[in-house]
Protein backbone atom coordinates (compact mmCIF):
# COMPACT_ATOMS: atom_id res chain seq x y z
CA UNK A 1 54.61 18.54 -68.13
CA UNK A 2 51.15 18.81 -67.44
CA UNK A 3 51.61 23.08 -67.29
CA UNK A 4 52.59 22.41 -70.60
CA UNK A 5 49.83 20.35 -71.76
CA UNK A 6 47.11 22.59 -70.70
CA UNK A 7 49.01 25.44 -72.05
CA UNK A 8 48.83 23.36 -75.46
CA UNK A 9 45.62 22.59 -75.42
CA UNK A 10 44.33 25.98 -74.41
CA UNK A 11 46.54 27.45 -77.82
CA UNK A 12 44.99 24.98 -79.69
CA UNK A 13 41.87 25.81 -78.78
CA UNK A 14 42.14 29.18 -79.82
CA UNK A 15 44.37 28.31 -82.71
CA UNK A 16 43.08 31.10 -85.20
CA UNK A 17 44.48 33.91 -82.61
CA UNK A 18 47.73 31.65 -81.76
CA UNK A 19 48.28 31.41 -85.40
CA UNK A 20 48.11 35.05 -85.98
CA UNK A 21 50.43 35.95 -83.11
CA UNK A 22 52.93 33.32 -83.94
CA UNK A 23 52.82 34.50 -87.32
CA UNK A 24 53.86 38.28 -86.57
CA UNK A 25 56.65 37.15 -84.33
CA UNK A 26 57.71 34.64 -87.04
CA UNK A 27 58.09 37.64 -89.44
CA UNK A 28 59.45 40.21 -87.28
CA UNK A 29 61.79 37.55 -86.49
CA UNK A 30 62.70 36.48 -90.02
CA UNK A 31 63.04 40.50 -90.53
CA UNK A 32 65.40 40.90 -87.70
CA UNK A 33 67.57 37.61 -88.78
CA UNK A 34 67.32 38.81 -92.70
CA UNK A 35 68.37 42.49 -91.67
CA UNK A 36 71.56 40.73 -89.95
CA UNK A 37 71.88 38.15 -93.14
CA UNK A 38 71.81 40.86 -95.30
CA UNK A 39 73.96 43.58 -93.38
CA UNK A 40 77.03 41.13 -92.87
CA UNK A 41 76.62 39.98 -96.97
CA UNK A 42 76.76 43.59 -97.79
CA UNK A 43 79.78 44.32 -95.73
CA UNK A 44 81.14 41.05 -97.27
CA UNK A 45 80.76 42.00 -100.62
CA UNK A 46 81.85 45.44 -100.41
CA UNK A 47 85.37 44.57 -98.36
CA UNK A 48 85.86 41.99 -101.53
CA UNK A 49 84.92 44.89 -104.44
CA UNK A 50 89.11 44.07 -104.86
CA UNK A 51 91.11 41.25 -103.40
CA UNK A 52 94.32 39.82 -104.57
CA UNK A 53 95.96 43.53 -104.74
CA UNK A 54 98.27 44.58 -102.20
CA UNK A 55 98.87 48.11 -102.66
CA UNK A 56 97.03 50.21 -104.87
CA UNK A 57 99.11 53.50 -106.26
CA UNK A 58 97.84 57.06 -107.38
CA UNK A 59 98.94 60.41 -106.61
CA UNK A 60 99.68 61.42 -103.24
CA UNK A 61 95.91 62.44 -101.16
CA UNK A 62 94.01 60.48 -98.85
CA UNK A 63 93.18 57.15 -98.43
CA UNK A 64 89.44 56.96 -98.78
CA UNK A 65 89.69 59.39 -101.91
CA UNK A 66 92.46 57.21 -103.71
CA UNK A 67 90.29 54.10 -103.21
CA UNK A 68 87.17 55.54 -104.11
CA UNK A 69 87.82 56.86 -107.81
CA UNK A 70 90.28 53.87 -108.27
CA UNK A 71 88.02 51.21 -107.04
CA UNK A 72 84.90 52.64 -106.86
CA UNK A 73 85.02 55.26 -109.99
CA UNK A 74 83.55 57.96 -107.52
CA UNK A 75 85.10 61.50 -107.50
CA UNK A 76 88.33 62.29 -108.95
CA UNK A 77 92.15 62.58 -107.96
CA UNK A 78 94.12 65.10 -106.84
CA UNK A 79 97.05 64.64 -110.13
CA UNK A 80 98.15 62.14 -112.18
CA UNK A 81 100.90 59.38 -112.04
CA UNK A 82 103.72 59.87 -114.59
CA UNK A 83 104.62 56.86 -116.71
CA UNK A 84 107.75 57.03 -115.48
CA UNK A 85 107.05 56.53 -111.81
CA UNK A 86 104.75 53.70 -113.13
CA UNK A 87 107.71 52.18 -114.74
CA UNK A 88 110.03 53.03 -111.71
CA UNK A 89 107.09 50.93 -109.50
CA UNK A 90 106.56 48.33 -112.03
CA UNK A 91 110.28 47.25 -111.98
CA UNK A 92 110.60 46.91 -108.58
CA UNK A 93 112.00 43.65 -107.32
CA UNK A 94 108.81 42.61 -105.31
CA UNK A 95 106.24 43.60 -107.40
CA UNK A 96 104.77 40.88 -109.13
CA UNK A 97 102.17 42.77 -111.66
CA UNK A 98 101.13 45.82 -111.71
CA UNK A 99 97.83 47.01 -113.39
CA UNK A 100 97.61 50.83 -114.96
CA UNK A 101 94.39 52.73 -114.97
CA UNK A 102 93.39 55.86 -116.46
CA UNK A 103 90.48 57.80 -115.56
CA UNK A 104 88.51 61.13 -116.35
CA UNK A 105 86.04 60.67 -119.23
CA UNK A 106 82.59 58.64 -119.48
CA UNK A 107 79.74 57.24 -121.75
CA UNK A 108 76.21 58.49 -121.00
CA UNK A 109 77.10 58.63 -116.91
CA UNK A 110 79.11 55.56 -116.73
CA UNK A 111 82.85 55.77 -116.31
CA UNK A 112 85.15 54.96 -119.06
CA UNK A 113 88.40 52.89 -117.67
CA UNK A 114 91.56 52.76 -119.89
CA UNK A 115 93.52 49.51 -118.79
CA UNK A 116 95.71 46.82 -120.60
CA UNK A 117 94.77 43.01 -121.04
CA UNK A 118 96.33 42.89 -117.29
CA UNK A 119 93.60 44.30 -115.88
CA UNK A 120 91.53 40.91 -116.78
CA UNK A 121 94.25 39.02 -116.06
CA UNK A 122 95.23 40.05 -112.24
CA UNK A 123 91.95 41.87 -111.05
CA UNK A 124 90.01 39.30 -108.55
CA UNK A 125 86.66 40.25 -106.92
CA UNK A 126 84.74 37.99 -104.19
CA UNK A 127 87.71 36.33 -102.33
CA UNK A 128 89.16 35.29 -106.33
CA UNK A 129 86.91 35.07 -108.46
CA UNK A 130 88.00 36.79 -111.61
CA UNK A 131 86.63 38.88 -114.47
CA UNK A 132 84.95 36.67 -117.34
CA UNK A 133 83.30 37.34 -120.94
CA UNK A 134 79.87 36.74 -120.86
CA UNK A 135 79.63 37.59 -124.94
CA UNK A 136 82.02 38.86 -127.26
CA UNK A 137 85.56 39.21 -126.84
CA UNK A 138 88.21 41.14 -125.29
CA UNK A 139 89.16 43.97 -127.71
CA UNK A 140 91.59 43.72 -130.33
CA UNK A 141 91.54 46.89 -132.22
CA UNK A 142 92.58 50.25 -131.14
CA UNK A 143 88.98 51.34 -130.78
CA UNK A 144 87.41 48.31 -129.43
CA UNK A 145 86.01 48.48 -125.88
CA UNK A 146 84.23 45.86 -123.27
CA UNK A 147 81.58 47.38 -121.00
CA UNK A 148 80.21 46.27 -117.89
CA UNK A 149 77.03 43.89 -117.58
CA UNK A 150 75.02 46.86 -116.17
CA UNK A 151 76.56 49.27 -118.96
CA UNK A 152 74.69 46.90 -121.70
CA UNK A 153 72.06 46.27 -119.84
CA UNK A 154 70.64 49.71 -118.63
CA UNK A 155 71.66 51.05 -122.54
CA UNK A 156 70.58 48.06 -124.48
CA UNK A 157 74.32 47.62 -126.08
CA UNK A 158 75.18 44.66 -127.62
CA UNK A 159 77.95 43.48 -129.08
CA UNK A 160 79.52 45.14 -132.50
CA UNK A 161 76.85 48.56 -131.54
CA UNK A 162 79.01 51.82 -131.69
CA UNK A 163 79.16 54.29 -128.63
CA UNK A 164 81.19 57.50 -128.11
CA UNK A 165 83.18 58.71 -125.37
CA UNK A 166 82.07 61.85 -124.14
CA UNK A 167 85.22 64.17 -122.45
CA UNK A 168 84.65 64.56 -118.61
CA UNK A 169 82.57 62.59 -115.90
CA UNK A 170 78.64 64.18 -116.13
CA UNK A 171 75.62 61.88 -117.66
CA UNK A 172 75.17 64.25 -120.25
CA UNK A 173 78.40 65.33 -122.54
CA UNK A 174 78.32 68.62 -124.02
CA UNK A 175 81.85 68.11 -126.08
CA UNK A 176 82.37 64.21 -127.09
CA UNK A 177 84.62 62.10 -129.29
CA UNK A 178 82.71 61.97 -132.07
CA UNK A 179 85.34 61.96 -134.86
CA UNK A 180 86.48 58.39 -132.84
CA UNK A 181 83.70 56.05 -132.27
CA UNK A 182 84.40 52.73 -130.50
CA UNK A 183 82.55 49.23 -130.77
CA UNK A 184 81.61 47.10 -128.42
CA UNK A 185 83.66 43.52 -128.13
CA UNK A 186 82.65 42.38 -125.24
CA UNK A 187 79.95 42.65 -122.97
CA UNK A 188 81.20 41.37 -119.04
CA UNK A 189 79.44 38.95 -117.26
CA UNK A 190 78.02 40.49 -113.95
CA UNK A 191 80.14 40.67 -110.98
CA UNK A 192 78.82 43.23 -108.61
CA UNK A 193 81.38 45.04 -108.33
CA UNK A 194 82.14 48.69 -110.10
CA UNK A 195 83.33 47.02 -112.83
CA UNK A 196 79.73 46.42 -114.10
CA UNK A 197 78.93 49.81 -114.61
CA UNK A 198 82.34 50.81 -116.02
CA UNK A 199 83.50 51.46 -120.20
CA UNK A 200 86.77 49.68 -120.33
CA UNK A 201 89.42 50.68 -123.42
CA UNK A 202 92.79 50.43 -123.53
CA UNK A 203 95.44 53.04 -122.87
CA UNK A 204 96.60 53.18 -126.13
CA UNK A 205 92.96 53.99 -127.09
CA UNK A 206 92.45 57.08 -124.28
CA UNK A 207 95.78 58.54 -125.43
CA UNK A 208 94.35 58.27 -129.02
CA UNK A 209 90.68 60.08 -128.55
CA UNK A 210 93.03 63.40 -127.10
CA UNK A 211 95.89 63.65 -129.44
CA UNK A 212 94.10 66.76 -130.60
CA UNK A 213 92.85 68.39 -127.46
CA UNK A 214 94.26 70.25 -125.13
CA UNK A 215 93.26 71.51 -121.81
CA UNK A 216 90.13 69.75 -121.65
CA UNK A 217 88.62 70.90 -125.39
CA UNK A 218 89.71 69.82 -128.77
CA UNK A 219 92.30 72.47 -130.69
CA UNK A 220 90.91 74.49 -133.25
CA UNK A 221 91.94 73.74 -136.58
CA UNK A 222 93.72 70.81 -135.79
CA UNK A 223 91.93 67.53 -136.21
CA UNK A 224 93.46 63.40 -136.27
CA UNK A 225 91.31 60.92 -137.90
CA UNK A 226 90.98 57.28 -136.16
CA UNK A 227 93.08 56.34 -139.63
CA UNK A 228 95.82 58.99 -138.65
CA UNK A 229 96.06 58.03 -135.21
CA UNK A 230 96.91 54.60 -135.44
CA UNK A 231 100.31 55.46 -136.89
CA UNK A 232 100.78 57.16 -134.15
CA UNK A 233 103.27 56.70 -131.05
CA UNK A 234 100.34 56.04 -128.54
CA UNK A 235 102.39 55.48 -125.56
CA UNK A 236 100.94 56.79 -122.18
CA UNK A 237 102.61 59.79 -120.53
CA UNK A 238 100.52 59.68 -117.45
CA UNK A 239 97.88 57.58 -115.64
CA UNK A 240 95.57 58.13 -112.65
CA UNK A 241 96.53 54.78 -110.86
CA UNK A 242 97.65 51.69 -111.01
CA UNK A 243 96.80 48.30 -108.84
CA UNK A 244 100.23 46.16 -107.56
CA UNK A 245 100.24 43.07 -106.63
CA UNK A 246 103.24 41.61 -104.63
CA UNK A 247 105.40 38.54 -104.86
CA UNK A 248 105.21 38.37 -100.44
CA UNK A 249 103.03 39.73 -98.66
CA UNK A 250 105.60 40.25 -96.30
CA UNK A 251 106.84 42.89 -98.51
CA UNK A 252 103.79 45.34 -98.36
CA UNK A 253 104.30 47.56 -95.74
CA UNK A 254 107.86 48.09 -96.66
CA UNK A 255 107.32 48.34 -100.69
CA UNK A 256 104.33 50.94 -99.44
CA UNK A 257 106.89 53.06 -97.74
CA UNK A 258 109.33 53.32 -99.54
CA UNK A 259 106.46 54.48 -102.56
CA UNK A 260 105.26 56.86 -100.33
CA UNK A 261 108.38 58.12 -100.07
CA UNK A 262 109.29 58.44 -103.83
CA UNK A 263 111.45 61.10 -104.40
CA UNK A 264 110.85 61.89 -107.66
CA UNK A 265 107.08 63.27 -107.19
CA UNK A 266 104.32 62.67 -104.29
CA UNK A 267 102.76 59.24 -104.45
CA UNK A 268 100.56 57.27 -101.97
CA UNK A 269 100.73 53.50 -101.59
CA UNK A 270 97.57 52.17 -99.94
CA UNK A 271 96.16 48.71 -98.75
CA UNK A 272 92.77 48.11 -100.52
CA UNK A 273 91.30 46.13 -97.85
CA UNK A 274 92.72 48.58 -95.07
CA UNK A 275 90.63 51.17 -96.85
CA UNK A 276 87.74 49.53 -97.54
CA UNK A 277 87.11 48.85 -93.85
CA UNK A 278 87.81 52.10 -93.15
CA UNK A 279 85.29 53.31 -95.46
CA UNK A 280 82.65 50.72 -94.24
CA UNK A 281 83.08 52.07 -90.70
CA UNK A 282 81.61 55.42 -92.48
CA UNK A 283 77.86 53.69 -92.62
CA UNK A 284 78.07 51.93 -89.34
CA UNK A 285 75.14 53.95 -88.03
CA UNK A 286 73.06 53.21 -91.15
CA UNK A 287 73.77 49.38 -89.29
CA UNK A 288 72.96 50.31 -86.35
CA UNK A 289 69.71 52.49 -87.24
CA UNK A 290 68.56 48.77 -89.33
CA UNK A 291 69.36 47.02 -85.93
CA UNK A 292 67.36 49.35 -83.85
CA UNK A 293 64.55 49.10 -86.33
CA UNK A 294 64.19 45.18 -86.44
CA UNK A 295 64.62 45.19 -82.85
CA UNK A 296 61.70 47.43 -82.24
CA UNK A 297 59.71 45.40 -84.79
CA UNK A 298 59.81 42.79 -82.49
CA UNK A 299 59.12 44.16 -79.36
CA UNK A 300 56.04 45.48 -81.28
CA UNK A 301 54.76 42.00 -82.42
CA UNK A 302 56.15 40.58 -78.58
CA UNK A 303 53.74 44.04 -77.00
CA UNK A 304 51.09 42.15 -79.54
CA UNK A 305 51.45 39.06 -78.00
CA UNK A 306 51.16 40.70 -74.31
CA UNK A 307 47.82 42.30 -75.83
CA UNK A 308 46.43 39.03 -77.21
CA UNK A 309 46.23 37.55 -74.21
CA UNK A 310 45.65 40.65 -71.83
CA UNK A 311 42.67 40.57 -74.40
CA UNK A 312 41.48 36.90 -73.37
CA UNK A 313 42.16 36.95 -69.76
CA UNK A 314 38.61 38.11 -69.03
CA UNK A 315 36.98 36.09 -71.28
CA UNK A 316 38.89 33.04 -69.90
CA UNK A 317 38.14 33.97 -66.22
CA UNK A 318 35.55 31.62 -65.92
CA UNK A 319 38.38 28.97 -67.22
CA UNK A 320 41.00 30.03 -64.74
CA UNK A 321 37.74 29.39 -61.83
CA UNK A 322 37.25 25.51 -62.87
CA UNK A 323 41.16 25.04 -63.15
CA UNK A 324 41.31 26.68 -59.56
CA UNK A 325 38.17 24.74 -58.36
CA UNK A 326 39.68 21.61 -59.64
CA UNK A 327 42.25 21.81 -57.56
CA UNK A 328 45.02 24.21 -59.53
CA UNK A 329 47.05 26.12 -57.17
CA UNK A 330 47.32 30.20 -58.29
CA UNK A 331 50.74 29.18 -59.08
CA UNK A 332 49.74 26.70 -61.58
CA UNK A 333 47.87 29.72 -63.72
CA UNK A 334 51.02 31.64 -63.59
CA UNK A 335 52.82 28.45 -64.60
CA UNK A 336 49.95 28.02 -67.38
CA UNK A 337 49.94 31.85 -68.99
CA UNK A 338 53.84 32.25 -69.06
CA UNK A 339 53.71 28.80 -70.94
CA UNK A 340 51.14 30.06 -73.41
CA UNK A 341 53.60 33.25 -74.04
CA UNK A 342 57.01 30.73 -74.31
CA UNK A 343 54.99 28.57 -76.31
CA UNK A 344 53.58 31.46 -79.18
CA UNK A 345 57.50 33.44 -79.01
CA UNK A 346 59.41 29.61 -79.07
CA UNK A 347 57.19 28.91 -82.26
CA UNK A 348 57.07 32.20 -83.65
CA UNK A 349 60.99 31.82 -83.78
CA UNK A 350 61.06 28.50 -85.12
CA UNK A 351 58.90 29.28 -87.65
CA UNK A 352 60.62 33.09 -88.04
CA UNK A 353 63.88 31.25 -89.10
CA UNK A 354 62.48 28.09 -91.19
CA UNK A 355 60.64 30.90 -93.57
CA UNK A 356 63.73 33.09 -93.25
CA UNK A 357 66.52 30.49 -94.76
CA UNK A 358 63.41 29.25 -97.51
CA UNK A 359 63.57 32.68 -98.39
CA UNK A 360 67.47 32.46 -98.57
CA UNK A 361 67.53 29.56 -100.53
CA UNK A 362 64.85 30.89 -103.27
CA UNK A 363 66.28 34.75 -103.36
CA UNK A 364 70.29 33.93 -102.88
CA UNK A 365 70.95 33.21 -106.54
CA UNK A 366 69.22 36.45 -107.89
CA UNK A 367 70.06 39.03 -105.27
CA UNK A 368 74.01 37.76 -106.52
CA UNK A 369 73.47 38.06 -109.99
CA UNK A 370 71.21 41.26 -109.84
CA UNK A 371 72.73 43.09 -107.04
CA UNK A 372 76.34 41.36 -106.38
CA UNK A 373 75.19 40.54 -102.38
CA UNK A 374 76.53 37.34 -101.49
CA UNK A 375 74.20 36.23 -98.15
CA UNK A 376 75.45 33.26 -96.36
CA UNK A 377 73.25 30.46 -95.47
CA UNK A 378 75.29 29.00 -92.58
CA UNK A 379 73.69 27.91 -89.53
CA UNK A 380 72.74 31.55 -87.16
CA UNK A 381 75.96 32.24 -85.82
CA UNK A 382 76.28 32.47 -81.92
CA UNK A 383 75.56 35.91 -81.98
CA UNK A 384 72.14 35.25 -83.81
CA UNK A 385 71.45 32.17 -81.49
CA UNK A 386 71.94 33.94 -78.66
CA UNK A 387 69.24 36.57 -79.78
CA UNK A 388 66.60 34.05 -80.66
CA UNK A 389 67.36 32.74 -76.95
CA UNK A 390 66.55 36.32 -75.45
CA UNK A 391 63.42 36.47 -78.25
CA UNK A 392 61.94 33.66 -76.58
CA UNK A 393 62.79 34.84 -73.00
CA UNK A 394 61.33 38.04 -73.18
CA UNK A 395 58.21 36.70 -74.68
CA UNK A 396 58.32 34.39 -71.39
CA UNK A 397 58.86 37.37 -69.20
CA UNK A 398 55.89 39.15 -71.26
CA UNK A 399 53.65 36.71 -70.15
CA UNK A 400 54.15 37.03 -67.01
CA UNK A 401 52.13 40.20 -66.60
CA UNK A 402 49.21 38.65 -67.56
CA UNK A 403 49.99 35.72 -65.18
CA UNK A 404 50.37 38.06 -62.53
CA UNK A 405 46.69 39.86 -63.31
CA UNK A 406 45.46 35.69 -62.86
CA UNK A 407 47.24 34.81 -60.01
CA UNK A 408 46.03 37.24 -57.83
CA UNK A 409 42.43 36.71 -58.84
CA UNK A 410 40.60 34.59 -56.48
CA UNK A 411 38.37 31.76 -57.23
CA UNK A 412 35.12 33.91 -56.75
CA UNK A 413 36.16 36.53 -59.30
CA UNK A 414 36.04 33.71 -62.05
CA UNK A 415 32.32 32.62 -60.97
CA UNK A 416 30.79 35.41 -60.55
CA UNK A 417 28.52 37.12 -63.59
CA UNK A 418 29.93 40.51 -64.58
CA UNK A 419 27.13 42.54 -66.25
């Protein structure tokens, strides 16, 4: 106790340099502790892009390329799904819904999705939450369409504006739509998933913008009006995949065999959250390179630390003399200086993780609306506790070295005049 008094005293006598180093290991811990936050919030989000689907459904390729241009819109696939398989799939005893999407044209870089009112109904995001309306409507007409909160927001769309599908995936279209213009009905509130930066019209609606095309261009000579088309028979005769939910979960893994083995042409059944880990486990080094770095960021402000008071040992020498002359034993410096450095790293923790959860509190709400990250503000987990725990020994261990460099002075050294 009385090591530890002197030791408080002598950082409170020099509070303007305790202050500074307790600051820099506060932050260097809060940047550690955030990179962790945010790392497992990011991983959270992303594995819950898509929950409440068992088995997602497109033509048969891998897993990671299926998931990403049905989840993700990135890339496209291999073939298309037949609306008969659909219907063979659909109609299965153990399939409780079953979602349709068609892909392979876009708005000004952002994907355009062509879905039914299921989509709305069954597709869940963020452990359940599920897609709302944040203005307008879900469309009614033929040529209505709801975009995604980023869509309006990055294009300044509002609802009843006009847009046109342009034919392929690139951010500028060189053969569009033009002849069938859609308007917005409903703008989507923000959910941080793909689904904000995604056109969504019905199937009915991409069958009806490519009754007169063919192979990718429109057919000379023959041209539909919207007014034509709608008398049309707009049923689908293929989609690009479709999301299935179950009525038992016990019946995944044998409804996803026996769709992988469909005789009738080559589909794959995959599990979304399967996939999604397996995709995360593609970036683990970018965790591991953001580990490293906030780990070396506080060695650096611990080495800091070790320099402070390297720095003030020779100015204190004098100090350490009357301590020694008073009747401290060496081992009472040692004690003294390895306090000082448990003191500055204990505090520079505490402090570290006070400013890192006030940060959490303020920033939570709009990193989730802006950005979709859902950080946790739960107590550090054992893994983080356990860190702070090794934060603070090391800095005890740091100041040791110092302690050392005083111990084996002897009680001349601090009284004599160095000039």
């Amino acid at each position: 106790m009385i090591i530890a008094r002197l030791a408080f005293q002598s950082l409170r006598n020099r509070w303007l340099t305790a202050t500074l180093t307790v600051l820099a290991i506060a932050f260097s811990v809060m940047l550690l502790l955030g990179v962790e936050k945010i790392r497992n919030g990011a991983r959270d989000s992303f594995a819950n892009t898509i929950s409440g689907t068992e088995l997602i459904v497109g033509a048969r390729s891998g897993s990671l390329q299926l998931l990403l241009y049905s989840v993700f819109r990135i890339g496209n696939a291999t073939n298309n799904i037949t609306w008969q398989s659909y219907s063979d799939i659909a109609s299965h005893p153990d399939v409780a819904w079953i979602v349709p999407i068609s892909l392979g044209d876009s708005h000004r870089g952002f994907r355009v999705l062509g879905t039914t009112k299921d989509y709305y109904e069954h597709y869940r995001f963020r452990g359940g939450n599920r897609i709302e309306v944040a203005s307008g409507k879900l469309g009614e007409d033929l040529f209505d369409t709801v975009i995604g909160a980023d869509v309006a927001a990055q294009l300044g769309y509002k609802v009843g504006d006009k847009i046109v599908i342009g034919h392929g995936l690139g951010s500028v279209s060189f053969l569009e739509h033009e002849d069938k213009p859609f308007r917005v009905a409903g703008i989507l509130a923000k959910t941080g998933t793909p689904v904000d930066r995604t056109v969504h019209v019905s199937l009915e609606a991409i069958e009806a913008i490519h009754v007169d095309w063919q192979s990718g261009a429109p057919v000379p000579g023959q041209t539909v009006s919207a007014d034509q088309v709608r008398a049309m028979d707009l049923k689908p005769k293929a989609i690009t995949a479709a999301l299935v939910g179950l009525k038992s979960k016990l019946a995944i893994f044998r409804v996803q065999r026996e769709i992988n083995e469909y005789p009738d042409e080559p589909l794959s059944a995959i599990l979304p959250g399967a996939a999604l880990q397996e995709l995360w486990g593609l970036v683990a080094i970018a965790e591991t390179a953001l580990a490293a770095v906030s780990a070396m960021v506080v060695a650096t402000a611990l080495l800091g630390m070790l320099t402070m008071i390297l720095t003030a040992l020779n100015e204190r020498r004098r100090e350490m003399a009357i301590l020694r002359a008073a009747g401290a034993r060496p081992v009472t410096i040692l004690g003294l200086l390895a306090a000082e450095a448990g003191m500055l790293t204990a505090a520079g923790v505490a402090t570290g993780t006070v400013l890192l959860y006030a940060a959490l509190f303020i920033l939570r709400p709009i990193l989730d609306r802006e950005y979709g990250l859902n950080l946790s503000i739960a107590p550090p987990t054992t893994s983080e506790g356990l860190t702070l725990a090794v934060i603070v020994l090391a800095g005890f261990i740091a100041g040791l070295v110092p302690a050392m460099l005083a111990y084996r002075r002897s009680l001349a050294d601090g009284m004599t005049v160095r000039i």
